[in-house]
Protein backbone atom coordinates (compact mmCIF):
# COMPACT_ATOMS: atom_id res chain seq x y z
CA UNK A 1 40.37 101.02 104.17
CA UNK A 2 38.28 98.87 106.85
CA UNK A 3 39.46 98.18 109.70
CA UNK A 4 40.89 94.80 110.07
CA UNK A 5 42.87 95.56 106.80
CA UNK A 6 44.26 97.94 108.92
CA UNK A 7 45.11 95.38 111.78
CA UNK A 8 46.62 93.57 109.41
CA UNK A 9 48.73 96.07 107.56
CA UNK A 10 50.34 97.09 111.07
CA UNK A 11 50.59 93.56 112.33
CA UNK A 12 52.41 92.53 109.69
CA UNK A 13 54.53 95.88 109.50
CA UNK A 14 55.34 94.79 113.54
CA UNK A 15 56.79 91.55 112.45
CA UNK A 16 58.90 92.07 109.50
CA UNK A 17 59.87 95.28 109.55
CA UNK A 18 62.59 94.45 112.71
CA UNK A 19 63.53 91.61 110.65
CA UNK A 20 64.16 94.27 107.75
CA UNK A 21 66.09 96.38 110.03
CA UNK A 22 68.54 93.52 111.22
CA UNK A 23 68.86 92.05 108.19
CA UNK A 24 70.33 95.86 107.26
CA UNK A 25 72.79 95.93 109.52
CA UNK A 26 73.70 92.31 109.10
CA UNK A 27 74.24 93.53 105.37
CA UNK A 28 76.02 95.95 106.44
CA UNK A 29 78.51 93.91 108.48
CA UNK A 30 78.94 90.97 105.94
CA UNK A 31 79.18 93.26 102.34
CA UNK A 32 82.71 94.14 102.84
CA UNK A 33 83.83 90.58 103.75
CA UNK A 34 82.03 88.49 101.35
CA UNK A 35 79.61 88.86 98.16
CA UNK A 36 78.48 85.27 98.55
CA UNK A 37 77.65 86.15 102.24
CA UNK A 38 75.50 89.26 101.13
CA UNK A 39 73.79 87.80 98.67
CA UNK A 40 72.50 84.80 100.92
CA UNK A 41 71.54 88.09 103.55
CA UNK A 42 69.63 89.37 101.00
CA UNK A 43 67.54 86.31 100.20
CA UNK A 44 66.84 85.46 103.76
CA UNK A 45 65.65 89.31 104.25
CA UNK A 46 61.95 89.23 102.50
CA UNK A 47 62.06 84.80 103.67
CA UNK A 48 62.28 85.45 107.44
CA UNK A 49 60.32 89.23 107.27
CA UNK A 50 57.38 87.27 105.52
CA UNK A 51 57.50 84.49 108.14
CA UNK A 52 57.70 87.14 111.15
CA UNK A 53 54.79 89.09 109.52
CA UNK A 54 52.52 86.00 109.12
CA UNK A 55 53.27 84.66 112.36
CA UNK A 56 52.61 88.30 114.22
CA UNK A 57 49.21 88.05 112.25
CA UNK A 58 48.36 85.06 113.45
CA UNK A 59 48.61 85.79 116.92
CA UNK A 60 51.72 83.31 117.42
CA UNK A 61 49.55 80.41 117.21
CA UNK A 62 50.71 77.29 115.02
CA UNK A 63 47.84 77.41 112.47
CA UNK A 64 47.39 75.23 109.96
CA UNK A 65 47.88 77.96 107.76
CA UNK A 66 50.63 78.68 109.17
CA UNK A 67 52.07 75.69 108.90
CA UNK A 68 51.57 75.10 105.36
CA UNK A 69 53.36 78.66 105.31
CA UNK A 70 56.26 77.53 106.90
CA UNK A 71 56.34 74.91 104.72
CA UNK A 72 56.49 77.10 101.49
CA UNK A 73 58.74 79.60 102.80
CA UNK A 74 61.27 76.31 104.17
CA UNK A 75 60.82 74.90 100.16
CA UNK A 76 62.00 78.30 98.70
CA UNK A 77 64.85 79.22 101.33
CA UNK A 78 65.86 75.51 99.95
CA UNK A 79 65.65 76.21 96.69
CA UNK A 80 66.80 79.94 96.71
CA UNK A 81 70.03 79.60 99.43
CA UNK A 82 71.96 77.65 97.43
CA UNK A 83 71.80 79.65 93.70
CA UNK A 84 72.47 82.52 95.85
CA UNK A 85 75.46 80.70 97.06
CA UNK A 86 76.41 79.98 93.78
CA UNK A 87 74.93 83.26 91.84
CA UNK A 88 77.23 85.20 94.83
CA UNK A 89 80.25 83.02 93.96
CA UNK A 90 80.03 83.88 90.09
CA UNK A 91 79.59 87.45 90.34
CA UNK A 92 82.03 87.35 92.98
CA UNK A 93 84.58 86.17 90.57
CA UNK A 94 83.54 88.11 87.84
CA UNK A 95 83.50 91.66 90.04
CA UNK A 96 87.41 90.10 90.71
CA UNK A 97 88.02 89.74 87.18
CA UNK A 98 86.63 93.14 86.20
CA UNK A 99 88.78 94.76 88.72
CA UNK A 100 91.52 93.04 87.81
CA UNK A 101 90.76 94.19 84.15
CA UNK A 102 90.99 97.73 84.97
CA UNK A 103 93.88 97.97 87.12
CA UNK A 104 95.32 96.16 84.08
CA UNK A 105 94.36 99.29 81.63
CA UNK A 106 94.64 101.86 84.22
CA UNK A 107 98.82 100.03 83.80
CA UNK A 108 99.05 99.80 80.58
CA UNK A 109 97.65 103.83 80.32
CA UNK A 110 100.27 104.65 82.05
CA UNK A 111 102.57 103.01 80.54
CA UNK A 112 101.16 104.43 77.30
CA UNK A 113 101.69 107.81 78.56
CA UNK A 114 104.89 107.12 80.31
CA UNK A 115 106.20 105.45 77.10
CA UNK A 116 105.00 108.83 74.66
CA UNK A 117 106.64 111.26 77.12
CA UNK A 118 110.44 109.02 76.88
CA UNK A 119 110.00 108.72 73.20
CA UNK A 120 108.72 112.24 72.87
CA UNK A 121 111.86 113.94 75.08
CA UNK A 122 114.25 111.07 73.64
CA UNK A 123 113.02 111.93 69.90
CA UNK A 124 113.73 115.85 70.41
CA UNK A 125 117.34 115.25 71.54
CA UNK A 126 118.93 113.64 69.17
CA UNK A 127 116.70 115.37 66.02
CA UNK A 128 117.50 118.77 67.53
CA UNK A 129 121.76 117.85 67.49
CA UNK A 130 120.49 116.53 63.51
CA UNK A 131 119.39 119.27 62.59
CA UNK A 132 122.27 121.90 64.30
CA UNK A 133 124.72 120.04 62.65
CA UNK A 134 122.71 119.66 58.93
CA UNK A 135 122.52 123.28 59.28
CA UNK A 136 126.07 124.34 60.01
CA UNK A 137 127.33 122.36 56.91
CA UNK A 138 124.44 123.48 54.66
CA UNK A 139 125.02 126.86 55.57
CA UNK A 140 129.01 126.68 55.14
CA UNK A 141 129.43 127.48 58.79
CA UNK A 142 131.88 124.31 59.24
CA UNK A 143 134.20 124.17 56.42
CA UNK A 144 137.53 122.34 58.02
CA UNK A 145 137.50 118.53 56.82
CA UNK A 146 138.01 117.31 60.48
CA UNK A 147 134.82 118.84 61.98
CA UNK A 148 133.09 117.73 58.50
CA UNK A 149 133.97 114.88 58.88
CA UNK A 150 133.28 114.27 63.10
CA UNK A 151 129.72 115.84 61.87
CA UNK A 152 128.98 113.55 59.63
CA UNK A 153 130.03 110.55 62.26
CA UNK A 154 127.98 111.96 64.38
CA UNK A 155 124.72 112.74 62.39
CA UNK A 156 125.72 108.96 61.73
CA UNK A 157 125.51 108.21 65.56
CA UNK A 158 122.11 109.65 66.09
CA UNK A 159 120.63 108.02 63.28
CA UNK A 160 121.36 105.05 64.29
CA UNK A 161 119.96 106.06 67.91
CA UNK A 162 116.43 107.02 66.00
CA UNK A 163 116.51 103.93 64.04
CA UNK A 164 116.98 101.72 67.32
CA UNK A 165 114.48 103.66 69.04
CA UNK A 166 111.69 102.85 66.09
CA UNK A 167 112.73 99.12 66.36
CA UNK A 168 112.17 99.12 69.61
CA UNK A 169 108.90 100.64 69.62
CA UNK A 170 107.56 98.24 67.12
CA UNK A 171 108.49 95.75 68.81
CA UNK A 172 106.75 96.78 71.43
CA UNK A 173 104.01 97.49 70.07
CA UNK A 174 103.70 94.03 68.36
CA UNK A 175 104.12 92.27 72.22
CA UNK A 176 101.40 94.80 73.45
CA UNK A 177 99.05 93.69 70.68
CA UNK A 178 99.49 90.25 70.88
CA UNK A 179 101.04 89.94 67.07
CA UNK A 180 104.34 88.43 67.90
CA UNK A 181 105.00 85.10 66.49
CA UNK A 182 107.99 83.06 66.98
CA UNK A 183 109.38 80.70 65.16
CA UNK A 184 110.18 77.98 67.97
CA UNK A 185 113.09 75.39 67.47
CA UNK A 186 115.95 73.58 69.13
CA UNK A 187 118.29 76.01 69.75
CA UNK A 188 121.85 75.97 72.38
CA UNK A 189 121.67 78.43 74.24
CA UNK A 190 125.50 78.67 74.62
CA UNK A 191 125.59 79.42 70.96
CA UNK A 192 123.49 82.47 71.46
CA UNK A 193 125.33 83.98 74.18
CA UNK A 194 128.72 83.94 72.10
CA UNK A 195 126.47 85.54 69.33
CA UNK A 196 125.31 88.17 71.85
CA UNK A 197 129.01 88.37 73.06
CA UNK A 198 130.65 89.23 70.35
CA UNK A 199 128.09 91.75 69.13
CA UNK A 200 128.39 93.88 72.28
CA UNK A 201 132.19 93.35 73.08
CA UNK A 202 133.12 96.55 70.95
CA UNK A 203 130.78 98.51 72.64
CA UNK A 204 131.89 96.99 76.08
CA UNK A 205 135.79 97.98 75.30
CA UNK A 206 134.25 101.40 74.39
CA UNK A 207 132.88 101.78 77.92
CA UNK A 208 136.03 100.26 78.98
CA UNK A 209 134.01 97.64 80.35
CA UNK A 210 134.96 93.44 80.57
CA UNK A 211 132.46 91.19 79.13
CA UNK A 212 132.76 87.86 79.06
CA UNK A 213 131.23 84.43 79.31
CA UNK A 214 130.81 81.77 81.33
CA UNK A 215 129.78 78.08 80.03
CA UNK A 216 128.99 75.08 80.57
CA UNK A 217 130.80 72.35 79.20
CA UNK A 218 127.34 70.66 78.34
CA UNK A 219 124.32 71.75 75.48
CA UNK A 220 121.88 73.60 76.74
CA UNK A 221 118.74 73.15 74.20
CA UNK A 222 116.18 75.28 74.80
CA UNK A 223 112.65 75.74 72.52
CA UNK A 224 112.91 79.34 71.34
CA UNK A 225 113.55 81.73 68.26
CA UNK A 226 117.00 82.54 67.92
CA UNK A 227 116.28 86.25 66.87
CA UNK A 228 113.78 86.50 69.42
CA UNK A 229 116.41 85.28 72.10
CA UNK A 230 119.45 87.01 70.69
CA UNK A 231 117.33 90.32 71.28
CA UNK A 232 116.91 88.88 74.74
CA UNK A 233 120.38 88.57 75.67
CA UNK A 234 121.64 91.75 73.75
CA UNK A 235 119.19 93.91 75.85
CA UNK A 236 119.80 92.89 79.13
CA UNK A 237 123.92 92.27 77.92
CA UNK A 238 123.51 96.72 76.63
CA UNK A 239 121.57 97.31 79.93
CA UNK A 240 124.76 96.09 81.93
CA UNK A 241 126.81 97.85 80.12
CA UNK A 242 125.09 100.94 80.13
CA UNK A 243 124.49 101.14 83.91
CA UNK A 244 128.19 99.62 85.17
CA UNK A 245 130.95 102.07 85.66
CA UNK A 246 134.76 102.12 83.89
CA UNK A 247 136.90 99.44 84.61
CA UNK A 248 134.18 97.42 85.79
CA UNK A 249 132.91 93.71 84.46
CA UNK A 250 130.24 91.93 82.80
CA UNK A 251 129.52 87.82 83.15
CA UNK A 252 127.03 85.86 80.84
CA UNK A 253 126.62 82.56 81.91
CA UNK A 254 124.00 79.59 81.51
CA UNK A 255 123.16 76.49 83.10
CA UNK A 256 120.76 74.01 83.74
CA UNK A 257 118.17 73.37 87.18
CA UNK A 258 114.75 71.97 88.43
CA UNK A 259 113.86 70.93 84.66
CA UNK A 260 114.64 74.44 83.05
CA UNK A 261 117.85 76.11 81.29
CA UNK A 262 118.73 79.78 82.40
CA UNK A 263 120.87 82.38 81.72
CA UNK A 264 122.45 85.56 83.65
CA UNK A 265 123.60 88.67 83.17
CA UNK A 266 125.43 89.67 86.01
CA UNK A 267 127.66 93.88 86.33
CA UNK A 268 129.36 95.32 88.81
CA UNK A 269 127.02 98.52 88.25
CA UNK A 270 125.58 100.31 91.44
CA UNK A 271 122.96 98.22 91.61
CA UNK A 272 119.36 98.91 91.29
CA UNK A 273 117.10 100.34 94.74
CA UNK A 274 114.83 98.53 95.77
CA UNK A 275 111.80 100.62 95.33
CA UNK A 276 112.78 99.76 91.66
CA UNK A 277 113.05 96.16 91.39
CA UNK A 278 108.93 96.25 91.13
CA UNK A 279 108.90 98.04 88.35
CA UNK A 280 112.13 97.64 86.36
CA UNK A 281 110.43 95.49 83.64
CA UNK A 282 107.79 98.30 82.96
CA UNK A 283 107.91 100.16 79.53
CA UNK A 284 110.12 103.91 79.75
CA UNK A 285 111.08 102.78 83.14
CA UNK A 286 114.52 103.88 83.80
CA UNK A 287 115.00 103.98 88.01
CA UNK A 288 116.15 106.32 89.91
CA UNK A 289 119.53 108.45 89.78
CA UNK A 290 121.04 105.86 91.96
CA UNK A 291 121.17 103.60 88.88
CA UNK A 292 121.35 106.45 85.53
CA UNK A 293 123.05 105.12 82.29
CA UNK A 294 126.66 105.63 82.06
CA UNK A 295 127.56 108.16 79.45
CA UNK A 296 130.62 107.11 76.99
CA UNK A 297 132.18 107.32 74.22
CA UNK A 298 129.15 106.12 71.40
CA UNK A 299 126.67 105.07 74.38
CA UNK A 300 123.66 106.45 73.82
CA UNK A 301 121.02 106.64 77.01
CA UNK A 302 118.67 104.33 75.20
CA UNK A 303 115.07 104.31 74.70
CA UNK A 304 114.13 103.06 78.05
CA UNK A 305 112.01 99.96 76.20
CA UNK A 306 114.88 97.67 76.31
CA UNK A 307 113.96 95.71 79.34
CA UNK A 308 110.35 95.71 78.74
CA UNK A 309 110.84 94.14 75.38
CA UNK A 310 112.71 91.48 77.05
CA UNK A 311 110.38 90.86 79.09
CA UNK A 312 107.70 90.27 76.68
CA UNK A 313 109.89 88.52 74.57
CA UNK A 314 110.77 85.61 77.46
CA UNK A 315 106.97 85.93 78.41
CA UNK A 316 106.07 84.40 75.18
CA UNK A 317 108.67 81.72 75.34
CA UNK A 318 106.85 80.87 78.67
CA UNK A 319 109.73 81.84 80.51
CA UNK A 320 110.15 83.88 83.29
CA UNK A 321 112.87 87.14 84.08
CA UNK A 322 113.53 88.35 87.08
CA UNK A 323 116.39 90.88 88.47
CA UNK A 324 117.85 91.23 91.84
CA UNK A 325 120.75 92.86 93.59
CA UNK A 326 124.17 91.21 94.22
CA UNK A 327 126.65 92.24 96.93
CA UNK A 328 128.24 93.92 94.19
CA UNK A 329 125.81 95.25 91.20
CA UNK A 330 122.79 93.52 89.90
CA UNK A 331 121.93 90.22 88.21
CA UNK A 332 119.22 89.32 85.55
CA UNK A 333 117.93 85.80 85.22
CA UNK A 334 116.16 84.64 82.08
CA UNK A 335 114.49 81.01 82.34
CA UNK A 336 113.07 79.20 79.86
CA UNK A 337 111.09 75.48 79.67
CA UNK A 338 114.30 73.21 77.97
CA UNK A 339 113.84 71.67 74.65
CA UNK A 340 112.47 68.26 73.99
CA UNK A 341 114.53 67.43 71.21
């Protein structure tokens, strides 16, 4: 290599590689503040280096090559500036969106694994009394009609436990997937929560629980499917009972405001802590001790899906749920666009 190459090599080293070096730490200051910002660092970077390397070379005098070099290098910081604004902006939003996706997964894996290890314990319990008893009167071990018979109402019981348990995780499963359809119509929502009210008021009197409801003297029409809704109402109407003491009480009511119909479930329960309230809606979720299911008479604990279907359910009426504390227990609020019609 001859000598002025040389020259030139280190003269142009002189002047851009300082411009290299602060552009680095200028990097290093803007990338955890703003992609857009980085990416506009790193197209000024090899711009201004070139610029300091051709004007060390030319012995900081205003050439005329120089000048039409500062003209180029002016025409492509134009040019390049703002798609790196905009290129930074996009991939900005999409590094947002990705993250987003995988917190979403990361959930919904644990809620996968959450939801096998309920279903998994909750299936073993009642299969394992099943069997005991199955045994004992295949085996002639209980002969006297009265245990026979309390056996057999029992095996009953847990059946119908298991069978709730496999509704409820197909119905899950459905909202997870995306494969629910409803069949949307005009529908009072007072006339669903005496539906829901007398379904549960056996097993409130049970629990030695009051239920009842409170409504308006006015239609409430809201755009939903009445199964869909019923299921709604019954969950959150079974959660309430489940979690409020003896002798305590249950309201439904419903109403109208701002443009939307709603409905509440309030108890006298314990209420729920607060550390909760975040994640009461996810699937197997079940809270702390402060707030355990109330054992009774024909209450079974539940699969721990109930409020997780209703919240999918109201999500795909376009409605919202939400649950907060009361000075006494807990209330949950279900609203939902009205009806046109």
């Amino acid at each position: 290599m001859d000598e002025p190459t040389l020259h030139l090599i280190l003269y142009t080293a002189a002047g851009s590689v300082p411009v290299v070096l602060f552009g680095a730490i200028l990097l290093h200051v803007v990338g955890n503040r703003s992609l857009t910002s980085s990416m506009v660092v790193l197209i000024l970077i090899p711009i201004l280096s070139a610029l300091a390397g051709m004007t060390v070379v030319s012995g900081l005098m205003f050439t005329t090559e120089l000048h039409r070099t500062l003209v180029v290098l002016a025409v492509v910081a134009t040019v390049t500036l703002p798609a790196a604004v905009l290129l930074g902006r996009q991939q900005a939003r999409k590094t947002v969106w990705e993250k987003q996706i995988r917190e979403q997964e990361r959930a919904a894996e644990r809620s996968r694994r959450e939801l096998v290890a309920w279903v998994s314990h909750d299936l073993r319990t009642p299969l394992a009394g099943i069997r005991a008893m199955a045994e004992a009167l295949s085996d002639g071990v209980v002969t006297d009609a009265a245990v026979v018979t309390r056996y057999a109402e029992q095996i009953g019981r847990e059946i119908h436990r298991l069978s709730g348990m496999v509704d409820d995780l197909f119905e899950m499963s459905k909202i997870n997937a995306g494969a629910l359809r409803l069949a949307l119509e005009p529908i009072d929502l007072r006339e669903v929560i005496d539906e829901v009210l007398a379904a549960n008021r056996p097993t409130a009197e049970r629990a030695t629980v009051s239920l009842r409801a409170e409504q308006p003297d006015f239609r409430v029409m809201v755009a939903a499917d009445d199964r869909a809704l019923g299921r709604v109402l019954t969950n959150l109407v079974s959660n309430a009972i489940a979690h409020t003491p003896p002798g305590g009480h249950i309201a439904i009511s419903a109403g109208v405001v701002d443009g939307q119909a709603w409905a509440r479930v309030d108890d006298s329960g314990p209420g729920i802590a607060e550390d909760d309230l975040a994640r009461i809606f996810e699937i197997a979720y079940r809270g702390t001790a402060v707030r355990s299911p109330v054992a009774g008479d024909g209450m079974p604990a539940g699969s721990g899906m109930g409020l997780a279907i209703a919240a999918g359910l109201v999500e795909a009426h376009d409605g919202d749920i939400t649950a907060k504390n009361r000075d006494r227990g807990c209330r949950f609020e279900v609203r939902l666009p009205l009806s046109e019609n």
